[in-house]
N, C-alpha and C. Protein backbone atom coordinates (compact mmCIF):
# COMPACT_ATOMS: atom_id res chain seq x y z
N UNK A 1 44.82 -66.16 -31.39
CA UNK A 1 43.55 -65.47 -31.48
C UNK A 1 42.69 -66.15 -32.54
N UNK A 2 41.35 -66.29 -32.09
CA UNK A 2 40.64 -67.36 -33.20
C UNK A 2 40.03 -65.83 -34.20
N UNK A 3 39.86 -66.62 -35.35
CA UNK A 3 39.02 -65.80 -36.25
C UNK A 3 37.49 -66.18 -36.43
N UNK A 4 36.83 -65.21 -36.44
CA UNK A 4 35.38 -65.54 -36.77
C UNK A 4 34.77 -65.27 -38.35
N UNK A 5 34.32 -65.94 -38.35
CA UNK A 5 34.00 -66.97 -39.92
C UNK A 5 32.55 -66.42 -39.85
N UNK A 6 31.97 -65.84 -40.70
CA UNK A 6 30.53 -65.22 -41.13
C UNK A 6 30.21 -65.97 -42.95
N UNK A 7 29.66 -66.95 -42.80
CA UNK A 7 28.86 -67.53 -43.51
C UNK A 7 27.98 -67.08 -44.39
N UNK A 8 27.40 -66.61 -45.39
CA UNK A 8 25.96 -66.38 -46.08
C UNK A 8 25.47 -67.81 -46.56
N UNK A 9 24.41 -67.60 -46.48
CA UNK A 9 23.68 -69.17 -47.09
C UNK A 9 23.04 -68.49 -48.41
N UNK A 10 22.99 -67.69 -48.70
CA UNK A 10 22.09 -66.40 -49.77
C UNK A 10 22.73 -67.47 -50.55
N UNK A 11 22.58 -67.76 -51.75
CA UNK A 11 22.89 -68.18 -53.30
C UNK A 11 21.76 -68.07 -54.20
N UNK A 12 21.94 -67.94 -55.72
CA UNK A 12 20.95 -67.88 -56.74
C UNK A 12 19.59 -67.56 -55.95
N UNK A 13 19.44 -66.32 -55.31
CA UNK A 13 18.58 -65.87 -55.24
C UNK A 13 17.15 -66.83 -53.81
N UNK A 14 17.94 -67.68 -53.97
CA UNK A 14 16.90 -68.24 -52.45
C UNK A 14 17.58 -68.59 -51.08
N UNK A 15 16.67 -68.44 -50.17
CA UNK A 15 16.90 -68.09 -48.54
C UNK A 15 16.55 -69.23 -48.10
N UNK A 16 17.92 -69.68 -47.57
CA UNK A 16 18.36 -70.91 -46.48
C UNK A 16 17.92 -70.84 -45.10
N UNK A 17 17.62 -71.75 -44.34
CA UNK A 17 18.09 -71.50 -42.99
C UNK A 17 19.12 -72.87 -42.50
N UNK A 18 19.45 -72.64 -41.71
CA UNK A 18 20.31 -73.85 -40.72
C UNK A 18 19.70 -74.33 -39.25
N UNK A 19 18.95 -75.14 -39.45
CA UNK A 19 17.81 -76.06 -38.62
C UNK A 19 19.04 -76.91 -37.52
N UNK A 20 18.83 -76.38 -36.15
CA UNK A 20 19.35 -77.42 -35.30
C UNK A 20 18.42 -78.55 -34.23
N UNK A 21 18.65 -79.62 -34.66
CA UNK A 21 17.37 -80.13 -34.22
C UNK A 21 17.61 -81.54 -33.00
N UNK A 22 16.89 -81.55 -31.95
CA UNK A 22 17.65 -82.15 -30.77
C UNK A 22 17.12 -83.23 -30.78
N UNK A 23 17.65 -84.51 -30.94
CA UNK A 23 17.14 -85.63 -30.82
C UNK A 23 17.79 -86.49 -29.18
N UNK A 24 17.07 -87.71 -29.10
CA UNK A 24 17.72 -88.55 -27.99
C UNK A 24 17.92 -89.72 -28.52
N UNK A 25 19.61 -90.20 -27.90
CA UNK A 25 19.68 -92.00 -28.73
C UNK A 25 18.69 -93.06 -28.05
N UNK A 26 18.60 -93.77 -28.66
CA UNK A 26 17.71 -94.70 -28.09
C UNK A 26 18.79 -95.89 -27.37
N UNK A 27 20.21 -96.25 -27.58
CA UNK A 27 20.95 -96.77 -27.11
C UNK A 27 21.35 -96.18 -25.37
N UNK A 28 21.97 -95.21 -25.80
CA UNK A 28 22.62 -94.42 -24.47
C UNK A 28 21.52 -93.19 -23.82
N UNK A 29 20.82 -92.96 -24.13
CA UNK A 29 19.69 -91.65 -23.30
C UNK A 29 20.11 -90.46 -23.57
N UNK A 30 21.26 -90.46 -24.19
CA UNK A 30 22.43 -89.56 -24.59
C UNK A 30 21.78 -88.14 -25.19
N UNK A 31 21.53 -86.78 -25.43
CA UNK A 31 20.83 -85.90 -26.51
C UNK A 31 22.06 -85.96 -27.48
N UNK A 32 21.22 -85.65 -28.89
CA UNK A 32 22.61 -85.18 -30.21
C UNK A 32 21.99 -84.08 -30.47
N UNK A 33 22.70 -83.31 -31.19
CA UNK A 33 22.01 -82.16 -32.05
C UNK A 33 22.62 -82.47 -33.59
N UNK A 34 21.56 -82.46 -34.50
CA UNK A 34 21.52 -82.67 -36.21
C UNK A 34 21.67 -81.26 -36.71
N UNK A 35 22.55 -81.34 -37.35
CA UNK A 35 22.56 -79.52 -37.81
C UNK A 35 22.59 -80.26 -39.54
N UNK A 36 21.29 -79.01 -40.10
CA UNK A 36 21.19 -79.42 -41.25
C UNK A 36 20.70 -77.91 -41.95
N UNK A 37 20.96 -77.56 -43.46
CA UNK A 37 20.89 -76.72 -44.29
C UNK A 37 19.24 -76.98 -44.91
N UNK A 38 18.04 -75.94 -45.00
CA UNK A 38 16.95 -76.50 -45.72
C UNK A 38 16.71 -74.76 -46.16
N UNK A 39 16.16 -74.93 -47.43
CA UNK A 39 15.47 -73.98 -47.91
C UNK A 39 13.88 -73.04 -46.72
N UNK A 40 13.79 -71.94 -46.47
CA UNK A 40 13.45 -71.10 -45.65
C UNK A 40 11.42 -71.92 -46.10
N UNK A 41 10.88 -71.77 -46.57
CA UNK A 41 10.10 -72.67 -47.24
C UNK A 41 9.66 -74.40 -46.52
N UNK A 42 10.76 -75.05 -46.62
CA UNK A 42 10.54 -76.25 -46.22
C UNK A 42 10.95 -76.43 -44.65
N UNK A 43 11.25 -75.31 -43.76
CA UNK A 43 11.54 -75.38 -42.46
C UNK A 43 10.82 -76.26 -41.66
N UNK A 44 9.66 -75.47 -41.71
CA UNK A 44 7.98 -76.10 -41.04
C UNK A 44 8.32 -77.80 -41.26
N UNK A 45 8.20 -78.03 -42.65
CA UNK A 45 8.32 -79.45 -42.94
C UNK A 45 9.16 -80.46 -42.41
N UNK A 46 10.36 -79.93 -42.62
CA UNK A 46 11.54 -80.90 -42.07
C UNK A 46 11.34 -80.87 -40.29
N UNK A 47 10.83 -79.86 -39.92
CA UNK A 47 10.57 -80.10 -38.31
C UNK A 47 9.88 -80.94 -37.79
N UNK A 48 8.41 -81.24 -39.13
CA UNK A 48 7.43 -82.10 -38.44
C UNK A 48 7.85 -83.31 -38.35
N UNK A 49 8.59 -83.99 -39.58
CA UNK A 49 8.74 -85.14 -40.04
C UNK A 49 9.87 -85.14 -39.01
N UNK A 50 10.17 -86.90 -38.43
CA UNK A 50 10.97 -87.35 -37.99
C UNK A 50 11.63 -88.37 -38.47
């Protein structure tokens, strides 16, 4: 039986999110997904920039 694992990102008082973001290789046509940790704040940002 698997166990399920519940995470908080909460620390010293500031709010995380976990950004999954879909890119395509340029080798194989292949999709990846980038899973990355950013402050709730800089979301917008890290989305625009590539």
């Amino acid at each position: 039986m698997a166990k399920k694992v519940v995470a908080t990102l909460q620390t010293q008082g500031k709010q995380y999110a976990k950004v999954i973001q879909m890119k395509r290789s340029e080798k194989t046509g292949a999709y990846t997904f980038v899973e990355t940790i950013v402050p709730n704040d800089k979301v917008q940002e890290f989305l625009t920039k590539r």
